[in-house]
Protein backbone atom coordinates (compact mmCIF):
# COMPACT_ATOMS: atom_id res chain seq x y z
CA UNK A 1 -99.96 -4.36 31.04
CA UNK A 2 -96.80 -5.57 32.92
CA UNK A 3 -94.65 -2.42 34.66
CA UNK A 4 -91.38 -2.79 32.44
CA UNK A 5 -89.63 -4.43 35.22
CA UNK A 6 -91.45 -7.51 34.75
CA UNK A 7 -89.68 -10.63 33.21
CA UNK A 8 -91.43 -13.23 31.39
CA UNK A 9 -90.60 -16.90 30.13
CA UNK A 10 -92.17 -19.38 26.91
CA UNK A 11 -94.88 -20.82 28.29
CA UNK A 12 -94.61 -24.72 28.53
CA UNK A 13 -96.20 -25.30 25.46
CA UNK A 14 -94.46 -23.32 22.93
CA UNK A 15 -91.61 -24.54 20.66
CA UNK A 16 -89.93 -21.83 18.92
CA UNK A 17 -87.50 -21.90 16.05
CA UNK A 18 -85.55 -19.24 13.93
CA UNK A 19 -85.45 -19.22 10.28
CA UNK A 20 -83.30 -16.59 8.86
CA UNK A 21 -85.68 -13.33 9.75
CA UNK A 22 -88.72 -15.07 10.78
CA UNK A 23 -89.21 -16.95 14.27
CA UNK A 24 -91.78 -19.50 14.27
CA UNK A 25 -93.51 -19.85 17.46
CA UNK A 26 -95.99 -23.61 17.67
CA UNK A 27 -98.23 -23.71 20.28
CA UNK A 28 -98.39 -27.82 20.99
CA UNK A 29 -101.43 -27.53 22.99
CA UNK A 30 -103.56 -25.79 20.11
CA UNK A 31 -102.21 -26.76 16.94
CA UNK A 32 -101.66 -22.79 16.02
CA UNK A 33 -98.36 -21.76 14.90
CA UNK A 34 -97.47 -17.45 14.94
CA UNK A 35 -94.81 -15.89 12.77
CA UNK A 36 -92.91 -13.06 13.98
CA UNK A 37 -90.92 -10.66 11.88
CA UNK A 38 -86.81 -9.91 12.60
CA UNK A 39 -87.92 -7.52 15.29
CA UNK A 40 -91.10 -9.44 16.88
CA UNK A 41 -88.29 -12.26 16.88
CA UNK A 42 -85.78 -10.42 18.86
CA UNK A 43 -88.15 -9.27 21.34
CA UNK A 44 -89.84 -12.59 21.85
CA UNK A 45 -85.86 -14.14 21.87
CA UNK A 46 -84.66 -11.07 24.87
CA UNK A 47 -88.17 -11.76 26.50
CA UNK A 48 -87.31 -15.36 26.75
CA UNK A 49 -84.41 -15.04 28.31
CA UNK A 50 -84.70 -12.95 31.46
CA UNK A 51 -84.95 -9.64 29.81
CA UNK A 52 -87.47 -7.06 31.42
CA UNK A 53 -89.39 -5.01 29.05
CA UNK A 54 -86.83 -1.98 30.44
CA UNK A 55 -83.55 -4.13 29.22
CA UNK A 56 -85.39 -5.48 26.15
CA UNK A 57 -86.25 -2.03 24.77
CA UNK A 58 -82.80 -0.84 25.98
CA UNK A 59 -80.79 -3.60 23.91
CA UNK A 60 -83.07 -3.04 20.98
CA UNK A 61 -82.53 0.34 21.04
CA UNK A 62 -78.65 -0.22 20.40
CA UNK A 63 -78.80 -2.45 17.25
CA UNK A 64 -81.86 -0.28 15.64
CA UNK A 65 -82.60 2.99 14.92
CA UNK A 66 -85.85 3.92 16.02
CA UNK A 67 -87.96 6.27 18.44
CA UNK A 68 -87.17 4.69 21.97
CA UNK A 69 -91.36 5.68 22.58
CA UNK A 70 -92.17 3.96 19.46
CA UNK A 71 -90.08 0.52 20.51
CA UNK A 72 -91.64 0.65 23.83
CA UNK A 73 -94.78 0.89 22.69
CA UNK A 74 -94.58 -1.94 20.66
CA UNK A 75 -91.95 -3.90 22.97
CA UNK A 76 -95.66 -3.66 25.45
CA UNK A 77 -98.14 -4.50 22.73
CA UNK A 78 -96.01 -8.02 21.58
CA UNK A 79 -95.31 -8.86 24.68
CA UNK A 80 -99.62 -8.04 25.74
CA UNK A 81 -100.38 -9.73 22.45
CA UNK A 82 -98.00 -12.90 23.00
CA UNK A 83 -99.38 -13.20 26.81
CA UNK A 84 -102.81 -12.92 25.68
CA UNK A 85 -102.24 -16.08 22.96
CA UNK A 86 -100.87 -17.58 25.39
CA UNK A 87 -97.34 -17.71 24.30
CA UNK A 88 -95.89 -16.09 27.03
CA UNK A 89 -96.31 -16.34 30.81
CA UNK A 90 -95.72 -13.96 33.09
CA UNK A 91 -95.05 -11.34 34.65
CA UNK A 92 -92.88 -12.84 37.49
């Protein structure tokens, strides 16, 4: 996995959309389309735009009460799991 200073960006393909607490991600290239819940949708929104994994668990951390281990734990395992579905490129 990416040290938590990486930064990451959509890949080309991907159209994303936000309805209510969902986010919708489409991959044009595959036909396959991923739901994420309110948090998956955050993190895949600070991801997205410049955040490292560092700043993305730090920001989360402030609007949610949760084990900072726990968030960046699974702040690496969406961000591994949207790389590897080819969602999102990087690191840079």
């Amino acid at each position: 996995m990416a040290t938590m200073t990486a930064r990451f960006r959509s890949a080309p393909h991907v159209y994303a959309r936000r309805f209510d607490h969902e986010t919708v991600l489409l991959s044009l290239t595959s036909g396959q389309y991923f739901a994420l819940d309110d948090v998956g949708g955050a993190i895949w929104e600070l991801l997205t735009s410049g955040k490292t994994l560092d700043e993305t668990v730090t920001q989360l951390l402030a609007e949610y009460e949760v084990d900072e281990a726990a968030l960046c734990a699974d702040v690496q395992r969406i961000a591994g799991e949207l790389i590897a579905a080819g969602l999102l490129s990087g690191p840079t």
